[in-house]
Protein backbone atom coordinates (compact mmCIF):
# COMPACT_ATOMS: atom_id res chain seq x y z
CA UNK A 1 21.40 -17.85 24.53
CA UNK A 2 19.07 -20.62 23.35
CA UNK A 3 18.79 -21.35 19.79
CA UNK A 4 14.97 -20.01 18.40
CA UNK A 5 12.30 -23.39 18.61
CA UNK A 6 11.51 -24.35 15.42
CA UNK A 7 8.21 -22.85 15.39
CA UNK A 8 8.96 -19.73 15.88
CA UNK A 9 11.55 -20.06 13.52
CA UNK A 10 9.25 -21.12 11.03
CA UNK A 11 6.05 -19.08 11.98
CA UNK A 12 8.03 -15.64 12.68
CA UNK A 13 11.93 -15.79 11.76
CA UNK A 14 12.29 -17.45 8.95
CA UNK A 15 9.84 -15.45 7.06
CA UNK A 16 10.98 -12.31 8.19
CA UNK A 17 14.15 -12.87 6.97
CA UNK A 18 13.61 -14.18 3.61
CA UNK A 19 11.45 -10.89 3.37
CA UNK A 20 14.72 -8.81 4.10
CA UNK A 21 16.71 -10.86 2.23
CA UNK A 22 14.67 -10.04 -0.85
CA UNK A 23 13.34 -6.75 -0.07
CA UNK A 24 15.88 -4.60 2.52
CA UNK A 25 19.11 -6.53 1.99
CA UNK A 26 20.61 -4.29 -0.29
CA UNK A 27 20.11 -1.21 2.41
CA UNK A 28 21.45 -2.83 5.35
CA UNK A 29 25.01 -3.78 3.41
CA UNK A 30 24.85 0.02 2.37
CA UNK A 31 24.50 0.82 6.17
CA UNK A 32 27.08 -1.47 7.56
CA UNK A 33 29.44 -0.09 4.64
CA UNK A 34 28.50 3.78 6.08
CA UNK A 35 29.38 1.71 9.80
CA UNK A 36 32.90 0.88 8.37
CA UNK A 37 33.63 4.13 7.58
CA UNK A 38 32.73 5.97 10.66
CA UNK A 39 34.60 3.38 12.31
CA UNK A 40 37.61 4.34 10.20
CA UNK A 41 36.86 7.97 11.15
CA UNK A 42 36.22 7.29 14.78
CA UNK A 43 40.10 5.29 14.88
CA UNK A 44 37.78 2.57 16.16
CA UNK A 45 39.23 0.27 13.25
CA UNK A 46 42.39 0.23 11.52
CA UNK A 47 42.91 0.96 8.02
CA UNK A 48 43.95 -2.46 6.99
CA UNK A 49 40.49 -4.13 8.80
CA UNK A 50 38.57 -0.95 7.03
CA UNK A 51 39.62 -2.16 3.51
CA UNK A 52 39.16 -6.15 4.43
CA UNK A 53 35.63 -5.12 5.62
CA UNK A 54 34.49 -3.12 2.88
CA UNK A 55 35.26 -6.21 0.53
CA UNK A 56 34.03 -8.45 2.59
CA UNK A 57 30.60 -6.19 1.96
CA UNK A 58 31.02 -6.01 -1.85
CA UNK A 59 29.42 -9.63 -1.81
CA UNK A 60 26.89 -10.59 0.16
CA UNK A 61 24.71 -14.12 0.07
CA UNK A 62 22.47 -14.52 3.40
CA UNK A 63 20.96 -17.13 4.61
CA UNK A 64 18.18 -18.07 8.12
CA UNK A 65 20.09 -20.38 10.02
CA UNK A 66 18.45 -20.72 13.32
CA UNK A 67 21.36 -22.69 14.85
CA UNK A 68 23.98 -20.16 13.37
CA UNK A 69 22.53 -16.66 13.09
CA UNK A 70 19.35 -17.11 14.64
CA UNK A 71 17.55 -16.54 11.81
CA UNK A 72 18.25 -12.52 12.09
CA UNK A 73 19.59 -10.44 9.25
CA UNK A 74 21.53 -8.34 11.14
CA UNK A 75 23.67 -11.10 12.98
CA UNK A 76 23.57 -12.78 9.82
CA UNK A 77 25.71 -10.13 8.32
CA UNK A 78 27.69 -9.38 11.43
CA UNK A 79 29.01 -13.18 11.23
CA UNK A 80 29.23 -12.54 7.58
CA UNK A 81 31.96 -10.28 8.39
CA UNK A 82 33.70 -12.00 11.30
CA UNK A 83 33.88 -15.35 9.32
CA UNK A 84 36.66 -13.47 7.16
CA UNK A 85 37.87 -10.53 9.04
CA UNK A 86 39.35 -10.39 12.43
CA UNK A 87 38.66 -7.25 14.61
CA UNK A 88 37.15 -7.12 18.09
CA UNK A 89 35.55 -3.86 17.92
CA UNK A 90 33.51 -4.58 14.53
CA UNK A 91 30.13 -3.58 15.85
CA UNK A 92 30.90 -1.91 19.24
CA UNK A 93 28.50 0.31 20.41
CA UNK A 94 26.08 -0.81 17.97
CA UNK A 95 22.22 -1.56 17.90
CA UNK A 96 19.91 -3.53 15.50
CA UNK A 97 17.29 -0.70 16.49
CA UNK A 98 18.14 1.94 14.54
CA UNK A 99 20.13 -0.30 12.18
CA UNK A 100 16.28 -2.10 10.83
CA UNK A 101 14.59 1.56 11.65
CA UNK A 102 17.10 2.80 8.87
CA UNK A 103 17.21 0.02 6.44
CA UNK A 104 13.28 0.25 6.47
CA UNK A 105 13.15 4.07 5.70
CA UNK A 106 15.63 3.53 3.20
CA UNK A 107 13.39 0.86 1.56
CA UNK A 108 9.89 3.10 1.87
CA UNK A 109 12.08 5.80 0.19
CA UNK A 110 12.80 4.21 -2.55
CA UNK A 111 9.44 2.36 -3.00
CA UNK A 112 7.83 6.23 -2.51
CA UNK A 113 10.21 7.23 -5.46
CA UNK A 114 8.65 4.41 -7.93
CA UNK A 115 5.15 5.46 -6.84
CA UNK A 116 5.40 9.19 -7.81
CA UNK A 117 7.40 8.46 -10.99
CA UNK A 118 4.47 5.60 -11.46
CA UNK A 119 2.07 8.47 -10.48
CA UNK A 120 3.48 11.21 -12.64
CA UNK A 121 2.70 8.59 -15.68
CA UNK A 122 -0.73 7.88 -15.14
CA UNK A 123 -1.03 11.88 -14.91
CA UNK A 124 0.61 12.48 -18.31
CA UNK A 125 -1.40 10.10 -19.91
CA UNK A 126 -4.47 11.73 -18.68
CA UNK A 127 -3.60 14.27 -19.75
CA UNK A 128 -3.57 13.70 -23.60
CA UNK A 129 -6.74 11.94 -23.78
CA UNK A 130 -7.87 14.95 -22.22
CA UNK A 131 -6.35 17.05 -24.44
CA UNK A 132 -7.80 15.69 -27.57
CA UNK A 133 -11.84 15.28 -25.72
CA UNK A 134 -12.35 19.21 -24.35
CA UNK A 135 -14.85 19.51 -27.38
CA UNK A 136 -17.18 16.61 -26.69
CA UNK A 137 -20.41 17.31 -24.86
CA UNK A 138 -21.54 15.04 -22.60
CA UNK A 139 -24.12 15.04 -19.71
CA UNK A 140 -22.60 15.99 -16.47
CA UNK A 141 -24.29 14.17 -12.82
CA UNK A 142 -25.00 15.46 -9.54
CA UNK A 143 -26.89 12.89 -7.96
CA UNK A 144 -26.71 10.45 -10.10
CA UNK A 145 -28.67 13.03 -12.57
CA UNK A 146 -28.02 14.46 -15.62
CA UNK A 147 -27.45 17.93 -14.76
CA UNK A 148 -25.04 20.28 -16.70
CA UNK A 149 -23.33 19.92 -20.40
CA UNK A 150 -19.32 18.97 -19.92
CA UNK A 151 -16.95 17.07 -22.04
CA UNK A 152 -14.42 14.00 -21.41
CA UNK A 153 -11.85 16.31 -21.57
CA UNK A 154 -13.10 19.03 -18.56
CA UNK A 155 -14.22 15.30 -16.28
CA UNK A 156 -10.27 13.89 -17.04
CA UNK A 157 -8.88 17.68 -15.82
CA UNK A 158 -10.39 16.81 -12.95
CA UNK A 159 -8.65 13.43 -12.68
CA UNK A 160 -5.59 14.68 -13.62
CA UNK A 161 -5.87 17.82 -10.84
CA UNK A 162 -6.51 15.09 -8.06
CA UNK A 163 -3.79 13.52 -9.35
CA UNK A 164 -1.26 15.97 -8.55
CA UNK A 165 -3.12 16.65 -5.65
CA UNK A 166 -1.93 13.36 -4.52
CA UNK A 167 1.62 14.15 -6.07
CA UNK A 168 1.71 17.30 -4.23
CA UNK A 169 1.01 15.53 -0.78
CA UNK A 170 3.82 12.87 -1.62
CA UNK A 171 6.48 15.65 -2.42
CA UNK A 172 5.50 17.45 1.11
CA UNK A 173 5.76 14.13 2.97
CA UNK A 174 8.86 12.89 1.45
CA UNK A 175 10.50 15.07 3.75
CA UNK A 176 9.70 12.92 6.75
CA UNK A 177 11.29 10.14 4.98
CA UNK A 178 14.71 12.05 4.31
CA UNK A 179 16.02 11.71 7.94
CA UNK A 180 17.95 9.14 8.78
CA UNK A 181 17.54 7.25 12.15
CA UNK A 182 21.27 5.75 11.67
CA UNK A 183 23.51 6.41 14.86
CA UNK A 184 20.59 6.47 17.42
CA UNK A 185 20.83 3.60 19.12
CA UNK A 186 18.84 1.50 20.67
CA UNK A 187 16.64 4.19 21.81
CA UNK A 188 18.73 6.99 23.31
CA UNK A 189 21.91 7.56 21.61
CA UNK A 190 25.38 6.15 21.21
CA UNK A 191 28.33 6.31 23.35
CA UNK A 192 31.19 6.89 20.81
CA UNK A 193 31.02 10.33 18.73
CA UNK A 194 28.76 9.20 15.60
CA UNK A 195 28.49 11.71 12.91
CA UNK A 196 25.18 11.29 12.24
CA UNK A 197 24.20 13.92 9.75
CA UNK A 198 27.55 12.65 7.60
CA UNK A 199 26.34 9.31 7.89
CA UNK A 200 22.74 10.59 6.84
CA UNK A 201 24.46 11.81 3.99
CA UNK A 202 26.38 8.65 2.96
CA UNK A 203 23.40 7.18 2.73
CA UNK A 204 21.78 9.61 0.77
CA UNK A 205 19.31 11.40 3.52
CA UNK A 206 19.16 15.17 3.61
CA UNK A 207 19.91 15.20 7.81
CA UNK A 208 19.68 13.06 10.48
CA UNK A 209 16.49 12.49 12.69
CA UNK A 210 17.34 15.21 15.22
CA UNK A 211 15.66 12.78 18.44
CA UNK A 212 16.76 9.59 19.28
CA UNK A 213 13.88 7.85 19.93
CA UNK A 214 11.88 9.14 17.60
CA UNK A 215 14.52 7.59 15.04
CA UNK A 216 13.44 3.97 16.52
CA UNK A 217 9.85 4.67 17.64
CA UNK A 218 8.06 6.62 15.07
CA UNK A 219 6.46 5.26 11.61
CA UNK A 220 4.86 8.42 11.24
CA UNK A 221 6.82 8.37 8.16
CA UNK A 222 4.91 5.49 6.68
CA UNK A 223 1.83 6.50 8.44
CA UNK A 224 1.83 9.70 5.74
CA UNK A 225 2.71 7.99 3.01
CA UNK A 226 0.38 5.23 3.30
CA UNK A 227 -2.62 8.21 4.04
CA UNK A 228 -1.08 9.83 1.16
CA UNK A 229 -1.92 6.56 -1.00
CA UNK A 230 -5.02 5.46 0.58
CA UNK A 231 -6.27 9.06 -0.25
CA UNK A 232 -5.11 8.96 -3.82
CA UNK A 233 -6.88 5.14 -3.93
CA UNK A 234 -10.24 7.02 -2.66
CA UNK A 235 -10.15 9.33 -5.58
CA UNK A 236 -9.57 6.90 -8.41
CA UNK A 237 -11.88 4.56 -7.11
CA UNK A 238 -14.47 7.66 -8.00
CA UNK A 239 -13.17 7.69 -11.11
CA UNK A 240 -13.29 4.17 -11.89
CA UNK A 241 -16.73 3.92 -10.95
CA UNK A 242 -17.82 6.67 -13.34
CA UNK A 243 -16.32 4.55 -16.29
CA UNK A 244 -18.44 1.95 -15.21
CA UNK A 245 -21.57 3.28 -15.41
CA UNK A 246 -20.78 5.17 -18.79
CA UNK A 247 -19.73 2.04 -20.21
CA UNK A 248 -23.20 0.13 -19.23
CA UNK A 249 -25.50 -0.30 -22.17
CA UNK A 250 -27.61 2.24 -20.81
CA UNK A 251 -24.95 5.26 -20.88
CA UNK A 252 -22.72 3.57 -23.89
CA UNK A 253 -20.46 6.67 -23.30
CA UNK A 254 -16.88 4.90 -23.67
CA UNK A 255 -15.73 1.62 -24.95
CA UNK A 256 -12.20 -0.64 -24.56
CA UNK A 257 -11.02 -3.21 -27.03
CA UNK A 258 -12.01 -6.52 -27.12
CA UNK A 259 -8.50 -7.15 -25.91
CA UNK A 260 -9.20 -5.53 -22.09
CA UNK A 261 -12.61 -6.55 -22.09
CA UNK A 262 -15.08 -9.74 -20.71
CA UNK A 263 -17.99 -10.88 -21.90
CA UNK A 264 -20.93 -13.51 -19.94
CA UNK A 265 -20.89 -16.80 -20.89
CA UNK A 266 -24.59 -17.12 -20.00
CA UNK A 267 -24.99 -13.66 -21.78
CA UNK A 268 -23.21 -13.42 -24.75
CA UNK A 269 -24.47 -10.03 -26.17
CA UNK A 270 -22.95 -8.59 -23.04
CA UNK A 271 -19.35 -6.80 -22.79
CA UNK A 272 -18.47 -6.45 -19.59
CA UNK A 273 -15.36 -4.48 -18.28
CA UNK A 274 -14.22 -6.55 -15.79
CA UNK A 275 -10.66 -4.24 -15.39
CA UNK A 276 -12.39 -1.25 -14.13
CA UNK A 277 -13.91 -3.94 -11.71
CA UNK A 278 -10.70 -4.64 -10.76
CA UNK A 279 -9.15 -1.55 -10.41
CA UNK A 280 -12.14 -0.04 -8.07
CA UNK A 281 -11.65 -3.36 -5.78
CA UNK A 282 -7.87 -3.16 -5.58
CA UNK A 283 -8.09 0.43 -4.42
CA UNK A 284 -9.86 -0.98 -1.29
CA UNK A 285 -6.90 -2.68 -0.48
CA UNK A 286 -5.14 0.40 -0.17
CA UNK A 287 -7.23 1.77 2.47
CA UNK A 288 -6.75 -1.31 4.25
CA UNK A 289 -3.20 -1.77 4.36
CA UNK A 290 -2.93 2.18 5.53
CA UNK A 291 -5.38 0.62 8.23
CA UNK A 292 -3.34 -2.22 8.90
CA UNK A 293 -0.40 -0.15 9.31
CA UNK A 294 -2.09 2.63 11.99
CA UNK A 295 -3.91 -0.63 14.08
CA UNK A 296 -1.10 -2.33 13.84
CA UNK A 297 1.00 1.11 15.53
CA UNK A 298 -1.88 2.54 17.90
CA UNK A 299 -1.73 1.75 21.67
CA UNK A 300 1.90 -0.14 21.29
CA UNK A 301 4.71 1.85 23.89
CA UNK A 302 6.61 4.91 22.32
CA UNK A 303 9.64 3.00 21.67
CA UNK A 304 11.35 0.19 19.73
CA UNK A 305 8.90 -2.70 19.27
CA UNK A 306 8.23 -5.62 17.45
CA UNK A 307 5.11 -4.69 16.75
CA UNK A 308 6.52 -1.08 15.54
CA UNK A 309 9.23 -2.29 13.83
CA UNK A 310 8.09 -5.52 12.09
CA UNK A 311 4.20 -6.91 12.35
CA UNK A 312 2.67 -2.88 11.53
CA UNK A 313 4.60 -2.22 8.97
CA UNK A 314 4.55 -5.90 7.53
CA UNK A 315 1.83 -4.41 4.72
CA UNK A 316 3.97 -1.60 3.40
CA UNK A 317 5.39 -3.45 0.10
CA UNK A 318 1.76 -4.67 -0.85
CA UNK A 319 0.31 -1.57 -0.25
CA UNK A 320 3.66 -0.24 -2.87
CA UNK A 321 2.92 -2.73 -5.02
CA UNK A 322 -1.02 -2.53 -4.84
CA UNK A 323 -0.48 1.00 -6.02
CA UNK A 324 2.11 0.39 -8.95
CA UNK A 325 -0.90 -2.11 -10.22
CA UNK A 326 -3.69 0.36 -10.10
CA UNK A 327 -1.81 2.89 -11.75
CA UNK A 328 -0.80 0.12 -14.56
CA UNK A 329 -3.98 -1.28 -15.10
CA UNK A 330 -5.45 2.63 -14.82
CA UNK A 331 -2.97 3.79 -17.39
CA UNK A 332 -4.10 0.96 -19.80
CA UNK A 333 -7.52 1.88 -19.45
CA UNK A 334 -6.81 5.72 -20.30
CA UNK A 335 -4.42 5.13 -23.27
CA UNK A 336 -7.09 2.82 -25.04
CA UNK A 337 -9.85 4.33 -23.89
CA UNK A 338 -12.85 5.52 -26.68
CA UNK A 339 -15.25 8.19 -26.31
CA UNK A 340 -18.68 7.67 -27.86
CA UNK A 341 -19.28 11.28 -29.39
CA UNK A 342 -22.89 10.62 -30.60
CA UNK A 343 -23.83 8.72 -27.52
CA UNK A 344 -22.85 11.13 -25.59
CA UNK A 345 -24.62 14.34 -27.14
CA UNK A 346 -27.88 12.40 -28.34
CA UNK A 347 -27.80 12.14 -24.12
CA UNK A 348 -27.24 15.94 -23.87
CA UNK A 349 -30.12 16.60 -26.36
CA UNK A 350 -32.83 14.75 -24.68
CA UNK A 351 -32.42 16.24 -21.57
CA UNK A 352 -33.07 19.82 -20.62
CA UNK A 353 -29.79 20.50 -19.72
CA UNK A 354 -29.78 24.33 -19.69
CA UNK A 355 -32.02 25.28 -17.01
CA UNK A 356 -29.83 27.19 -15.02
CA UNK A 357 -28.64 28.80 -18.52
CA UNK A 358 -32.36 29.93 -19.00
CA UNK A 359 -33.05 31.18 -15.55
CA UNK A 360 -29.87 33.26 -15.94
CA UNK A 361 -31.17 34.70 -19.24
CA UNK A 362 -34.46 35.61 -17.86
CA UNK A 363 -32.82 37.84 -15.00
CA UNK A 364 -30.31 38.97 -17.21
CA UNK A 365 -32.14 39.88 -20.19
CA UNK A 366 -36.09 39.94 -19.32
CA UNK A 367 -35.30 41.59 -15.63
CA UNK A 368 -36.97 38.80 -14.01
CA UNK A 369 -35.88 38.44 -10.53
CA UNK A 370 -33.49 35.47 -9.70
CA UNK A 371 -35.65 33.26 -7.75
CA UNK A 372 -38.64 33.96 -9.91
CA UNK A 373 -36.41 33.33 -13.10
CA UNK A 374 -35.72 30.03 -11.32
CA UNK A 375 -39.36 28.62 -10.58
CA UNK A 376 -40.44 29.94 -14.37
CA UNK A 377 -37.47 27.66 -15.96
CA UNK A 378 -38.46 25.13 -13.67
CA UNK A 379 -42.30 25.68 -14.75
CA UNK A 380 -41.46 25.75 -18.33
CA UNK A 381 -39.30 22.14 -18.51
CA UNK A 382 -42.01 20.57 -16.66
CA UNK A 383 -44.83 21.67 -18.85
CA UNK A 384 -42.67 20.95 -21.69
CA UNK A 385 -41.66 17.13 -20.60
CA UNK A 386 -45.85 16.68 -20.22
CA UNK A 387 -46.29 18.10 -23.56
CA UNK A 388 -43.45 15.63 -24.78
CA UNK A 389 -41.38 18.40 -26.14
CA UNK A 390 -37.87 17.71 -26.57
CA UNK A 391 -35.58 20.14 -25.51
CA UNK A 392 -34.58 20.55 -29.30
CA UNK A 393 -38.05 22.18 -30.16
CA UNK A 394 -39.02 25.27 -28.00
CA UNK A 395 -42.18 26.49 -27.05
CA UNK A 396 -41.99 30.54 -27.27
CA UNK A 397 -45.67 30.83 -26.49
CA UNK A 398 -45.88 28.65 -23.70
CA UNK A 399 -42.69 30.49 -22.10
CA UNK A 400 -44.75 33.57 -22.40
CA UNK A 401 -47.75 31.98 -20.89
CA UNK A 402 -45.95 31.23 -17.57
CA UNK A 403 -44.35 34.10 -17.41
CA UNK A 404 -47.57 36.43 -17.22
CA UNK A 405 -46.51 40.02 -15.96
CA UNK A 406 -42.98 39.80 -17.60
CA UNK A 407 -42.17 41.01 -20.73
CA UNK A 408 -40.14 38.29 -22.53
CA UNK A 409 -39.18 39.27 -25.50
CA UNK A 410 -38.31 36.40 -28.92
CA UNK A 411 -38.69 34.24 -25.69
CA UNK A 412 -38.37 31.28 -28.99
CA UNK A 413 -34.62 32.61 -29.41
CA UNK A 414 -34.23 32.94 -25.41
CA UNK A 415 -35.45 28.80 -25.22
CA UNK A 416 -32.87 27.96 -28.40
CA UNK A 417 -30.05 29.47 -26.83
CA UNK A 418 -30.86 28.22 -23.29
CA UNK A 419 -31.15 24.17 -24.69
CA UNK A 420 -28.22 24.79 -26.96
CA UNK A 421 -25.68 21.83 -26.36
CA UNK A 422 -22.61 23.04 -27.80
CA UNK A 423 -23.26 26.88 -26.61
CA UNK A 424 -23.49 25.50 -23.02
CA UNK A 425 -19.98 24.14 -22.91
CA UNK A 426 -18.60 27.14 -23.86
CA UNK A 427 -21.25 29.66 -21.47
CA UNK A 428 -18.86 29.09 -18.81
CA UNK A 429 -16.24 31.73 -18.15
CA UNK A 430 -14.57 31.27 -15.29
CA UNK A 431 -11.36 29.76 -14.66
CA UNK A 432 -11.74 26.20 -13.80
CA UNK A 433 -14.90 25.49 -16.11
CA UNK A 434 -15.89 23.62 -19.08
CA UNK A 435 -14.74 25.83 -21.72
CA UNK A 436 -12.40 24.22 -23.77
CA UNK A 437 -10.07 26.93 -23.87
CA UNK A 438 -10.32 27.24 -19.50
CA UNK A 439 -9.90 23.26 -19.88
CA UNK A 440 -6.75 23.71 -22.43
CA UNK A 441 -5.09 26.38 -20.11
CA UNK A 442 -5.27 23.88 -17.10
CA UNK A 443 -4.50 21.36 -18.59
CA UNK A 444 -1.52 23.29 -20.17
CA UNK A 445 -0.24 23.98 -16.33
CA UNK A 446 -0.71 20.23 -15.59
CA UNK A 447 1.87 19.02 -18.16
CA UNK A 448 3.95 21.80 -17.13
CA UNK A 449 3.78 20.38 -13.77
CA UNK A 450 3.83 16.75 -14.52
CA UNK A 451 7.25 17.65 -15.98
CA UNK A 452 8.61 19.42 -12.63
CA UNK A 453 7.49 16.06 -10.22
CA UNK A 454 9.15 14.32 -12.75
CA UNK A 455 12.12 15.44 -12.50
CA UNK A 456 12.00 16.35 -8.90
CA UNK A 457 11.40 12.84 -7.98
CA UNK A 458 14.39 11.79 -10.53
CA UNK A 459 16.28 13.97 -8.93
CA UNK A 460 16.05 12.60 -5.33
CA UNK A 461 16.71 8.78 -6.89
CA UNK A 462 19.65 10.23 -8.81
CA UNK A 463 20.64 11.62 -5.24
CA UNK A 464 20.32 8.80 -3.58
CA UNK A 465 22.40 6.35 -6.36
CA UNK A 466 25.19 8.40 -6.35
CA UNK A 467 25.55 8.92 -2.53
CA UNK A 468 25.64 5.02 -2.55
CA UNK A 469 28.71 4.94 -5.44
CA UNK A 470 29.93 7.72 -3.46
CA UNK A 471 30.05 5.23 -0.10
CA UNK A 472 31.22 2.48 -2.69
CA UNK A 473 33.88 4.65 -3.84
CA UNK A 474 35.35 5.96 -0.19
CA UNK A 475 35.53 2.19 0.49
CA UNK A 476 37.63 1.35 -2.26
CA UNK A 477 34.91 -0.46 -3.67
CA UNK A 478 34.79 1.12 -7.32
């Protein structure tokens, strides 16, 4: 066979081998090490070859040689081996197939692992600044509106539920990515009797991918993952852009030290927050590379391609790597994040907030129908904003007015109690609202729950390590 021309050596080979060098190297010596021993098992190899082999493994320096391994990993460590040990049948009945397909789901494992643990993090720390802000009123939006009295703590709950949300979705997916496409073959199967659910195991997998090809053609195990994280993206990208807009002059809800914050040079009574910038516009990327990664699959053959098996997935480790910055720069935000109390409730008081709160009171308590109770709190804020009446100072009389043919009784009291900025974070009841005792309960759950993906996801990289000493072990090799 021809040696590779130089520019596709240098445009296509080259690269793609220093990037599994760096990045899948350490998976496809743990592979050929699971090879050795089925080999051993199989009677394929003797025991003598079986123990020069596995040392051979133990230390491992690769380099593209177009000339000498073609610039290919896996021949690359094949000659590796050869160059010290003697045996004909090293690599019989082998393919680099499922041999990348595996080192590749290995890697995505592990990078998966990082992101939930990275996840988990950002949740926890959420989580206590939400803890200590379920008291703090604040103007809640629809619309870009002021609409309904919340607090920092109830608007963070909601961050940190999402947050599992996106935890939750990782957990369920990681099961795709805990089958092992080892001992498929090229595309349909091997010749010699592979045990392919022990050498899932070596390897640290919890079975073998039960179809052949679907070992070597699918990425529908990065495909979910990469959903999983443009999703998540989405969401704080919400987020992110709600910080912005509370930390404009105009809202002056939150503030960040000096330290992880910009100011105009043109502008100089400005301070900007150029990291929530920043974490917004990285987020895109993550919906890209999940694009990048379906385009670069969609309309290729249902098998073993290039295209599959290198160019789609050639975004994976940015998009793992995107992520872990997000969530760093996120958590930095959150853990010096400040809360402008006063800000924040002089915005509540100059708004009439409680509308809904006095429509409810005029059904409840004045037995004026729903709708109707609706259109006369609707009347009454109007006239009031024309008069110039803040919601602070009610207007019993004019209440009355409007509501000709009602009887409204100390309809002064009714207006207080309606416009009241503290009593409206604690009016609602229900599970899931702005109470600070609701928002204390679920936020309680979340730590609890925090705790469990935490060590869930320790668990399966615990797993993993010691089925790999395991592997080092059966070889001699510790």
């Amino acid at each position: 066979m021809a040696v590779p021309a130089q520019v596709w050596d240098e445009e296509v080979l080259g690269p793609q081998f220093a990037y599994e060098a760096e990045h899948l190297l350490p998976w496809y010596v743990a592979i050929e090490k699971v090879l050795v021993l089925e080999y051993a098992r199989l009677g394929v190899l003797p025991p003598d070859q079986v123990q020069a082999i596995g040392a051979r493994l133990a230390s491992v320096e690769l380099g593209a040689d177009r000339h000498r391994n073609m610039s290919d990993i896996a021949f690359a460590l094949e000659q590796h081996v050869t160059e010290a040990v003697q045996s004909p049948a090293w690599h019989v009945d082998r393919s680099r197939n499922d041999m990348q397909a595996a080192a590749q789901v290995c890697a995505v494992r592990d990078w998966t692992i990082s992101a939930a643990l990275d996840t988990v993090h950002f949740g926890q720390t959420v989580e206590v600044l939400a803890a200590k802000s379920t008291r703090m009123p604040m103007p809640g939006y629809t619309h870009m509106q002021a609409a309904q009295v919340i607090s920092p703590g109830f608007y963070l709950a909601a961050l940190g539920e999402e947050t599992l949300l996106a935890l939750r979705r990782l957990r369920s997916g990681y099961d795709e990515l805990d089958a092992s496409p080892l001992g498929a073959g090229a595309m349909s199967g091997q010749e010699l009797a592979w045990d392919r659910e022990r050498m899932a195991h070596l390897l640290g997998f919890a079975r073998a991918q039960p179809h052949a090809l679907v070992s070597v053609a699918s990425r529908g195990w990065a495909l979910s993952v990469a959903a999983n994280l443009c999703g998540y993206g989405t969401a704080l990208s919400r987020f992110a852009t709600d910080l912005m807009a509370w930390g404009a002059g105009a809202y002056g809800f939150i503030d960040l030290p000096d330290a992880l914050s910009g100011i105009s040079s043109a502008m100089p009574q400005k301070k900007n927050f150029p990291i929530l910038e920043r974490i917004r516009g990285r987020s895109a990327h993550l919906a890209g590379h999940h694009a990048d990664l379906a385009l670069g699959l969609r309309a290729t053959p249902y098998t073993n391609m290039v295209e599959v098996s290198k160019e789609a997935g050639a975004n994976l480790l940015p998009l793992f790597g995107t992520l872990r910055s997000v969530l760093r720069l996120f958590t930095t935000v959150v853990e010096h994040l400040e809360f402008q109390p006063g800000r924040m409730r002089a915005a509540c008081e100059r708004e009439y907030l409680g509308g809904f709160t006095l429509a409810n009171l005029l059904t409840l308590r004045c037995g004026v129908a729903w709708r109707e109770a609706q259109v006369l709190a609707g009347r009454y804020i109007v006239a009031a904003m024309e008069r110039g009446l803040p919601p602070s100072t009610p207007d019993g009389d004019l209440l009355a007015r409007l509501g000709e043919g009602h009887t409204i009784d100390e309809p002064e009291q009714l207006l207080a109690e309606a416009f009241d900025v503290d009593r409206a974070l604690y009016a609602k009841t229900t599970a899931g609202g702005t109470h600070p005792d609701a928002v204390g309960e679920l936020l309680a759950a979340h730590r609890a729950e925090y705790a469990d993906h935490a060590a869930w996801w320790q668990a399966r990289r615990d797993g993993i390590a010691q089925a790999l000493s395991g592997l080092d072990a059966e070889l001699g090799l510790s």
